[in-house]
Structure formats: structure tokens, C-alpha cells
C-alpha atoms as a PDB file:
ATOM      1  CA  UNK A   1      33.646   7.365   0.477  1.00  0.00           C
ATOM      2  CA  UNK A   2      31.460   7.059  -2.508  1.00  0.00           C
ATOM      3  CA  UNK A   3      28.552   5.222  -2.579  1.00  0.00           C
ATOM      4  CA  UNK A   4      28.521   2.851  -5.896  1.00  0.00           C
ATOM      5  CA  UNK A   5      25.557   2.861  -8.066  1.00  0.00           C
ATOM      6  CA  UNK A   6      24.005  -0.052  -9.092  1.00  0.00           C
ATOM      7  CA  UNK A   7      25.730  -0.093 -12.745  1.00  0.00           C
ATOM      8  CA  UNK A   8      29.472   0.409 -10.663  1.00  0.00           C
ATOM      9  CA  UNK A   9      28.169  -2.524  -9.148  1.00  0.00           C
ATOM     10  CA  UNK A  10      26.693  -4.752 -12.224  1.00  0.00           C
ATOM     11  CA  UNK A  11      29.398  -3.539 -13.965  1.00  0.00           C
ATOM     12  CA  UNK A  12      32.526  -4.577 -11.352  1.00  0.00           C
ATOM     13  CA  UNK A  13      30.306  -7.955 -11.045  1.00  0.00           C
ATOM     14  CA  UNK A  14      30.264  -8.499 -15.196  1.00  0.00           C
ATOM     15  CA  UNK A  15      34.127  -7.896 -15.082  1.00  0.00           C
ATOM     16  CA  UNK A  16      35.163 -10.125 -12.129  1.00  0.00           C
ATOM     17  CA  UNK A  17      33.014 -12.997 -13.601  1.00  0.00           C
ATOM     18  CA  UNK A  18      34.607 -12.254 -16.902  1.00  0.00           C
ATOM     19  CA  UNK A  19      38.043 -12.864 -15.746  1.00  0.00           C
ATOM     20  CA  UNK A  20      37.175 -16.002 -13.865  1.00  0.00           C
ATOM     21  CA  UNK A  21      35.180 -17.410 -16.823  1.00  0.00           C
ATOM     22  CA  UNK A  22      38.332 -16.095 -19.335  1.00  0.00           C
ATOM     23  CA  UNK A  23      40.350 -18.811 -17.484  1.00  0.00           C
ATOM     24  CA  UNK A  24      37.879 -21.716 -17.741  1.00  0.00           C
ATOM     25  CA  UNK A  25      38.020 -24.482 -20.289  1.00  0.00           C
ATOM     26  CA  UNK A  26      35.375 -23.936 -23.115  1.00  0.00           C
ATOM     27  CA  UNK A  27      34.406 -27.102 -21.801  1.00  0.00           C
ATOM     28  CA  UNK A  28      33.912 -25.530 -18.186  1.00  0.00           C
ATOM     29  CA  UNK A  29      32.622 -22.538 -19.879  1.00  0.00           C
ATOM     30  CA  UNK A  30      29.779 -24.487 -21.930  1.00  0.00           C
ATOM     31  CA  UNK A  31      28.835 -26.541 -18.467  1.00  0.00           C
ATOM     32  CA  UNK A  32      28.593 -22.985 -16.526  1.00  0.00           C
ATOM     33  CA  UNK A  33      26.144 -21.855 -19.164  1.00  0.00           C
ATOM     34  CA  UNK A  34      24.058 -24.716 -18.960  1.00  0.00           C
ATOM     35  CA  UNK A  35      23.910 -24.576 -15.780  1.00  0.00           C
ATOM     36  CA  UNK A  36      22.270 -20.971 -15.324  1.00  0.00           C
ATOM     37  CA  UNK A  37      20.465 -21.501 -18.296  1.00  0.00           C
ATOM     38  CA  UNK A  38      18.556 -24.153 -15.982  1.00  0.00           C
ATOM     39  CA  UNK A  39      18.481 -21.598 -13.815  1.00  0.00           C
ATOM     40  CA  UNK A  40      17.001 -19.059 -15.496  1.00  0.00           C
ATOM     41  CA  UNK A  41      14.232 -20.966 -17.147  1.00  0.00           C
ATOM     42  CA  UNK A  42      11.109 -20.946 -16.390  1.00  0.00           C
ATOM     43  CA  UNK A  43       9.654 -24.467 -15.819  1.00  0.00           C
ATOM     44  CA  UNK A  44       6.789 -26.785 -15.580  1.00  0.00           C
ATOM     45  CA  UNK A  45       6.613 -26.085 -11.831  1.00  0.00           C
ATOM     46  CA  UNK A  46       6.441 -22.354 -13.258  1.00  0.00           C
ATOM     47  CA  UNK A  47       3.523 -23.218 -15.431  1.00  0.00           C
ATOM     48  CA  UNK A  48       1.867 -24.783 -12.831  1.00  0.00           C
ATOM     49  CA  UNK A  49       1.778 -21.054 -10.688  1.00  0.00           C
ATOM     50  CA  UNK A  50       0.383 -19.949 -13.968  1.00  0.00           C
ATOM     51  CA  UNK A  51      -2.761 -21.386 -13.611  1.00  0.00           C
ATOM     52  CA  UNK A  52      -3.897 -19.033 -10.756  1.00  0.00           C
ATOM     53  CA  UNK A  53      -3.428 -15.957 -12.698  1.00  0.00           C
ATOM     54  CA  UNK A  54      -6.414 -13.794 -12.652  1.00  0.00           C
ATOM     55  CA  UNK A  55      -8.927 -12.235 -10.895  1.00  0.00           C
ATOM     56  CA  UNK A  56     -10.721 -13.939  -7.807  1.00  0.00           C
ATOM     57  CA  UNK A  57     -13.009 -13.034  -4.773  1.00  0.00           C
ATOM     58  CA  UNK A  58     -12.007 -14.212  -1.279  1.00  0.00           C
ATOM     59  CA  UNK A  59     -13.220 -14.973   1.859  1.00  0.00           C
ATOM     60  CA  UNK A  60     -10.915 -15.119   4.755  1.00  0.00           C
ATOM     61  CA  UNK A  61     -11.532 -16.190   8.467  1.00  0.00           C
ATOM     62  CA  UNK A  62      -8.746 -15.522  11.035  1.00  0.00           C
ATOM     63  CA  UNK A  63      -8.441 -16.559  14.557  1.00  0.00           C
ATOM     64  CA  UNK A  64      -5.975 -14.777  17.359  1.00  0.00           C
ATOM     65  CA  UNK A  65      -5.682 -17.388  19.329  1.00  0.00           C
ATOM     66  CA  UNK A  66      -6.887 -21.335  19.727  1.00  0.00           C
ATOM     67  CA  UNK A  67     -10.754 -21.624  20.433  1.00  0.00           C
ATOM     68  CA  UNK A  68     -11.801 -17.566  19.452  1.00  0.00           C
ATOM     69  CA  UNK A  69     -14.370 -16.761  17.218  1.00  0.00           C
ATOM     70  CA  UNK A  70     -12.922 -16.168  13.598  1.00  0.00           C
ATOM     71  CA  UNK A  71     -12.934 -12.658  12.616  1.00  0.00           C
ATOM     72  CA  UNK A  72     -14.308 -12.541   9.054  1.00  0.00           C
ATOM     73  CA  UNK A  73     -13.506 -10.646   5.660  1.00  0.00           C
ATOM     74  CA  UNK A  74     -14.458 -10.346   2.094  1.00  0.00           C
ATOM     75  CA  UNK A  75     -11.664  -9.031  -0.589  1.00  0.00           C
ATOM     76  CA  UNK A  76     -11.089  -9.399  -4.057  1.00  0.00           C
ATOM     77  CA  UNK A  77      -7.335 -10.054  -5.977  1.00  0.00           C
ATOM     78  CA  UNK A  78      -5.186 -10.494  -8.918  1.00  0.00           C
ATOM     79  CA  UNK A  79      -2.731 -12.521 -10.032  1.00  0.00           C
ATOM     80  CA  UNK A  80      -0.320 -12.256 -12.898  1.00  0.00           C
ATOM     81  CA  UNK A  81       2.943 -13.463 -14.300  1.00  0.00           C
ATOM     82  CA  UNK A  82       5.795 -11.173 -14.657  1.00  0.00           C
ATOM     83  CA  UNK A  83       9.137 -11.096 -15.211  1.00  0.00           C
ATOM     84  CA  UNK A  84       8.840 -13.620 -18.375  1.00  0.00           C
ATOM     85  CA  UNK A  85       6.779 -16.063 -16.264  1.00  0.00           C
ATOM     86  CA  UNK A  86       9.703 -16.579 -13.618  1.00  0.00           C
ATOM     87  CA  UNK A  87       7.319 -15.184 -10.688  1.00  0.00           C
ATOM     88  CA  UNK A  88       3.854 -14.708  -9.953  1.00  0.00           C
ATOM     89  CA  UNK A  89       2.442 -11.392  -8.430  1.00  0.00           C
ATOM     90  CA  UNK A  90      -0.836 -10.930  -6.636  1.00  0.00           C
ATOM     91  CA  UNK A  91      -2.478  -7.891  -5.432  1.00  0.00           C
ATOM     92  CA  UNK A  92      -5.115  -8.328  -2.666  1.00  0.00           C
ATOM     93  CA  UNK A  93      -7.697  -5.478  -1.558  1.00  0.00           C
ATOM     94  CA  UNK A  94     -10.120  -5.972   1.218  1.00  0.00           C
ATOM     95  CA  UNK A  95     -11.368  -5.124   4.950  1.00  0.00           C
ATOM     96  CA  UNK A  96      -9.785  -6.675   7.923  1.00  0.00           C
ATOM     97  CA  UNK A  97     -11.077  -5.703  11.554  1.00  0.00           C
ATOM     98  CA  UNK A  98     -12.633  -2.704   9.353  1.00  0.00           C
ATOM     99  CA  UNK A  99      -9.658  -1.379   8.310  1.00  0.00           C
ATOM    100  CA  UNK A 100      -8.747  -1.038   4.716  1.00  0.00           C
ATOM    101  CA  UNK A 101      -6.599  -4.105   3.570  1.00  0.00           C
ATOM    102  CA  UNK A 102      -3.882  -3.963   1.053  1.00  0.00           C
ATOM    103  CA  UNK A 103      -0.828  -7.211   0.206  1.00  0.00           C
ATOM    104  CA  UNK A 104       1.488  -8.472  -2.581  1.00  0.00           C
ATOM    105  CA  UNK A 105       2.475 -11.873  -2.635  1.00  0.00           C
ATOM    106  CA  UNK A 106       5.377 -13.326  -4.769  1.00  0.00           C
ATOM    107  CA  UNK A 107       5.278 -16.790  -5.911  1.00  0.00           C
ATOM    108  CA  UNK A 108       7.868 -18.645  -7.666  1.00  0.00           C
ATOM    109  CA  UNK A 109       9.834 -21.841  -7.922  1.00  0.00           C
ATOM    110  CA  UNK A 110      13.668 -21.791  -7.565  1.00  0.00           C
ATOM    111  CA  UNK A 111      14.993 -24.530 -10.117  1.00  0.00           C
ATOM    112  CA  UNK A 112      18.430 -24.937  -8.131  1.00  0.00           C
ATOM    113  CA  UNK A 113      16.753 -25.471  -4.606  1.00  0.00           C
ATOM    114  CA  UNK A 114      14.174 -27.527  -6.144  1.00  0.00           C
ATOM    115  CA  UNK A 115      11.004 -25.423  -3.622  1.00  0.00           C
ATOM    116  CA  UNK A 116       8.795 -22.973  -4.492  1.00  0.00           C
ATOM    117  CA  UNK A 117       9.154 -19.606  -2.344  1.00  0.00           C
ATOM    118  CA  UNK A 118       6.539 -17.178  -1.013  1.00  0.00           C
ATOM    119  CA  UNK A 119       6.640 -13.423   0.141  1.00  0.00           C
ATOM    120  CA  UNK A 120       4.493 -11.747   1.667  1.00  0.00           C
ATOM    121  CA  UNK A 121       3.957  -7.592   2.573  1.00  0.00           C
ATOM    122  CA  UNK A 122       1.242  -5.546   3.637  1.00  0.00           C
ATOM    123  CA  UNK A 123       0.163  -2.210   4.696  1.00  0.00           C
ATOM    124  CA  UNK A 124      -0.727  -3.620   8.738  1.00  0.00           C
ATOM    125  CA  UNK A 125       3.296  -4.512   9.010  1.00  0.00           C
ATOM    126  CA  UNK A 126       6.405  -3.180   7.823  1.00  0.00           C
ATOM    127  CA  UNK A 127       8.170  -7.371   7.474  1.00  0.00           C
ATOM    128  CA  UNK A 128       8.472  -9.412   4.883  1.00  0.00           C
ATOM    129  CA  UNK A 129       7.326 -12.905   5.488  1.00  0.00           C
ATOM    130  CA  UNK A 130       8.862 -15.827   3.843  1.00  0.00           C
ATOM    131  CA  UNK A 131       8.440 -19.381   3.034  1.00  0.00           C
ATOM    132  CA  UNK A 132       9.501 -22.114   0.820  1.00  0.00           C
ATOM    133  CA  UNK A 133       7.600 -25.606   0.285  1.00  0.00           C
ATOM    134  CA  UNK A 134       7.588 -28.810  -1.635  1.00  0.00           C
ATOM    135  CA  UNK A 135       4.237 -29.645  -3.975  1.00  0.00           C
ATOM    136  CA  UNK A 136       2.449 -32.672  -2.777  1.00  0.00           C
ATOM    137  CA  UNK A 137       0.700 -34.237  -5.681  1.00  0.00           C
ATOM    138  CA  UNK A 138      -2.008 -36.158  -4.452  1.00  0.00           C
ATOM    139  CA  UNK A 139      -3.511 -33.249  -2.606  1.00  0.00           C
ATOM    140  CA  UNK A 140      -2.792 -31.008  -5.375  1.00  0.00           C
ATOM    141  CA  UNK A 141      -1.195 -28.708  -2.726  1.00  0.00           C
ATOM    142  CA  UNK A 142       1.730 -26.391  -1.641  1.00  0.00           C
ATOM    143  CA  UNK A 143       2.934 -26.879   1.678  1.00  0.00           C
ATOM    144  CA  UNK A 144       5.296 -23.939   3.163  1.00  0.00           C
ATOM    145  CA  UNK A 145       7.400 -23.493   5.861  1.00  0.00           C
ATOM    146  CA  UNK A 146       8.262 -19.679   6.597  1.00  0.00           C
ATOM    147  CA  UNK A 147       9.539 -17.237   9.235  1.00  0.00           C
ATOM    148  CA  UNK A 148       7.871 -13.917  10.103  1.00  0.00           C
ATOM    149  CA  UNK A 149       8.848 -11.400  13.027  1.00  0.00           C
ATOM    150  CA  UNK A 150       6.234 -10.811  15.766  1.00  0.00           C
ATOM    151  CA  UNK A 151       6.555  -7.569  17.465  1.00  0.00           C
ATOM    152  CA  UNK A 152       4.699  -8.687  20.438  1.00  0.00           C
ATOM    153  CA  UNK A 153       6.743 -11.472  21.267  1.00  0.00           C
ATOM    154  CA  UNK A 154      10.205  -9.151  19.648  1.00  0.00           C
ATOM    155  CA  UNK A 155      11.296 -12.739  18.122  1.00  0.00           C
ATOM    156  CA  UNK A 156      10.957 -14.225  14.587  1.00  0.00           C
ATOM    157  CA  UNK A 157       8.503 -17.229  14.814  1.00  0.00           C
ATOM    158  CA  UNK A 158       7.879 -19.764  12.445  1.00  0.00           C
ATOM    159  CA  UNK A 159       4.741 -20.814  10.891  1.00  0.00           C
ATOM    160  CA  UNK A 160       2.755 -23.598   7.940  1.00  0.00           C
ATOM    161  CA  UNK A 161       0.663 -22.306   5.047  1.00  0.00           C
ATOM    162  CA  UNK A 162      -0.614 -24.572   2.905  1.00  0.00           C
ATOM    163  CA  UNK A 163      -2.328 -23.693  -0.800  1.00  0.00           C
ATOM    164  CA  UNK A 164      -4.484 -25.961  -2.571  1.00  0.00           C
ATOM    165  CA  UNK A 165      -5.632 -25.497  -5.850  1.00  0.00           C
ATOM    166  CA  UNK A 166      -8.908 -27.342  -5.781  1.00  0.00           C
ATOM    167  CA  UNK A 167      -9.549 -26.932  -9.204  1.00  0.00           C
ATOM    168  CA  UNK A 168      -9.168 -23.921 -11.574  1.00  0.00           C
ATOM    169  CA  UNK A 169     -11.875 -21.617 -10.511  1.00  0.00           C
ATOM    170  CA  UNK A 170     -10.803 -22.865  -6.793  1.00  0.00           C
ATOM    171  CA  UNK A 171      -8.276 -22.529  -4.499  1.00  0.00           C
ATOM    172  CA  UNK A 172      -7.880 -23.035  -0.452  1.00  0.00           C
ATOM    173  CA  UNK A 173      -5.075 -21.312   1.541  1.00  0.00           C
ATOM    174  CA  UNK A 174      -4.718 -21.670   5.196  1.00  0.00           C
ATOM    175  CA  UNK A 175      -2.333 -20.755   7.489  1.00  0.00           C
ATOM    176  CA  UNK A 176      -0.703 -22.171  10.883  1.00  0.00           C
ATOM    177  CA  UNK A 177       1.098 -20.577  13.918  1.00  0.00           C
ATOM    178  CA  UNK A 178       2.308 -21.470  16.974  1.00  0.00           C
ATOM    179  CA  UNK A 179       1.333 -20.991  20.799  1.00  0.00           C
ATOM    180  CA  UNK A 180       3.678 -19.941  23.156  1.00  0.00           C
ATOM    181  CA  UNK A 181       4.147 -23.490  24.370  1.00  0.00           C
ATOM    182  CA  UNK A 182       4.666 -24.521  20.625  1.00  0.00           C
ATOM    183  CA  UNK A 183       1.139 -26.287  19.845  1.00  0.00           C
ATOM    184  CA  UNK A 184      -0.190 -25.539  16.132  1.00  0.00           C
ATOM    185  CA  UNK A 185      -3.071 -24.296  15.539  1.00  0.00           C
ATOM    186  CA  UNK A 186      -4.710 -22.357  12.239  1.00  0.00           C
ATOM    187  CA  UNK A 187      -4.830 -19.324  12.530  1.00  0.00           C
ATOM    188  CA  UNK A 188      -6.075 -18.126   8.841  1.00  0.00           C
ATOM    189  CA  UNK A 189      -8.305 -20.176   6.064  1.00  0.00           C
ATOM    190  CA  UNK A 190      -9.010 -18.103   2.778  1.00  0.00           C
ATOM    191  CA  UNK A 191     -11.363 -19.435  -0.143  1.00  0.00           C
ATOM    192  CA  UNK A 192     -10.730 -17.938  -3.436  1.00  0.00           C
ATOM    193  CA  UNK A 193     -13.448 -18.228  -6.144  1.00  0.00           C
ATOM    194  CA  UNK A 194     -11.974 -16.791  -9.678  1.00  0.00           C
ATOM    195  CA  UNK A 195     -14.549 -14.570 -11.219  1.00  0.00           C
END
């Protein structure tokens, strides 16, 4: 069997949702566009990810385990808006445990869940993490709840990162796992100065 490209695909997609949406009231019709036009629109939460684009200098401090000395690392990265200012895409570059260091993150804010979602990828794994969070106001901070897979336990785990955007040459990121018997502790803090 034929594998189907990804214009069979788009195209058997655009077709099926053409027939359903044929049948619809123009009412129904009108209310469906609305809808994804919601969807699809970048927002003030949107605009608020915006504020971080550029370039900044970091300075991370990660611990294995509760109690350890942090190992330490300098690196520098850059954000940016793309895909008309739906996501936000940052590029890190640094050292870690004197190995070269290299990540993407994706920010954005999904309008119909009403969270904003995080990935995560870098060149000392081959998983994705992910996360989604609510913005608390008064601490002008992100607060994420995500799942990544650790190959030393062979189980997905979950884990808290939390980004606070001190003010706009600022920011504070810091991330919590778990112990085996389930206490959290924080395992990552990153300070980001924008150049």
C-alpha cells in the first residue's frame, strides 16, 4: 500500500470537512468560523510571550539529587516569534558538565485550553518534554506542569517549572523533580539577563 503524502492528506482532510460544513446552516457555518478564528488568533496572552524575544545571557545551576553541590554553566540564547506571533522559539548555546550544550524551546498559549504549553529538545536526549501552565499574576509568573521520560528509571516522570519574568531585561526559570519516594525538590534555577 501507498504511503499518502502530506497534500493526499490535507487534501482528503479539506474535502471531508467540506462536505460536513456543505450540510451546516450558514448560521452553523458562521459560528464554526468564529470559532477557529478564536482559535487561530494570536492573543494578549501571545503578546505577553512577546516580551522575551531577544537575545539574553544565562546562568544555570543544576542539582542531581537533594543536598549536592549545583553544577554550574554560563550560555547565551534567543528568542523570537514565528509563525505570525502564534509561538515563541528560543535557541540556547552553552556548556553543561563541559560538554557543548545545544536546546529549542517552544512557547505558546492555546486559546481553546485556555494554558500556555512548553517543549523542550536537546542534543543530551532524544525526548521531547512537555508542559502546560496557568499565569499567576501577582508573581508575574508561569507555572507548568509537564511529563518527560527518564531512561534510568525506563518510566515517564512528572515534573514543575516555573518562569518569572522579573522585569524586561529579567527573567527567572527554575525547575522541579521528584525523588523516588515522590518529595520535590529543584533541581534547575536559570537567570537570564537580556543583553
Amino acid at each position: 500500500m501507498k504511503k499518502l503524502s502530506v497534500f493526499s492528506v490535507l487534501f482528503l482532510f479539506c474535502s471531508s470537512f467540506g462536505l460536513i460544513f456543505a450540510q451546516e446552516t450558514k448560521e452553523e457555518q458562521a459560528a464554526a468560523q468564529q470559532k477557529w478564528m478564536e482559535y487561530m488568533t494570536p492573543s494578549t496572552s501571545h503578546k505577553m510571550l512577546a516580551k522575551s524575544v531577544g537575545n539574553w545571557t544565562t546562568s544555570m545551576q543544576m542539582w542531581a539529587a537533594p543536598g549536592t553541590e549545583p553544577m554550574k554553566s554560563e550560555g547565551t540564547c534567543k528568542s523570537e516569534m514565528i509563525l505570525g506571533g502564534r509561538y515563541m522559539q528560543t535557541n540556547y548555546s552553552g556548556n553543561v558538565m563541559g560538554m557543548p550544550f545545544e536546546g529549542i524551546s517552544t512557547d505558546g498559549f492555546d486559546n481553546a485550553k485556555k494554558v500556555y504549553v512548553n517543549t523542550w529538545v536537546d542534543n543530551m536526549s532524544t525526548g521531547i518534554m512537555h508542559a502546560e501552565g496557568k499565569y499567576d499574576e501577582a508573581s508575574r509568573t508561569v507555572i507548568y506542569n509537564g511529563t518527560m521520560f527518564d531512561p534510568l528509571q525506563d518510566k515517564e516522570l512528572t515534573y514543575r517549572q516555573t518562569m518569572q519574568m522579573v522585569d524586561d531585561k529579567h527573567m527567572v526559570m527554575e525547575m522541579f523533580n521528584n525523588t523516588k519516594d515522590g518529595k520535590e525538590y529543584k533541581s534547575m534555577h536559570v537567570d537570564y539577563v537580556k543583553k
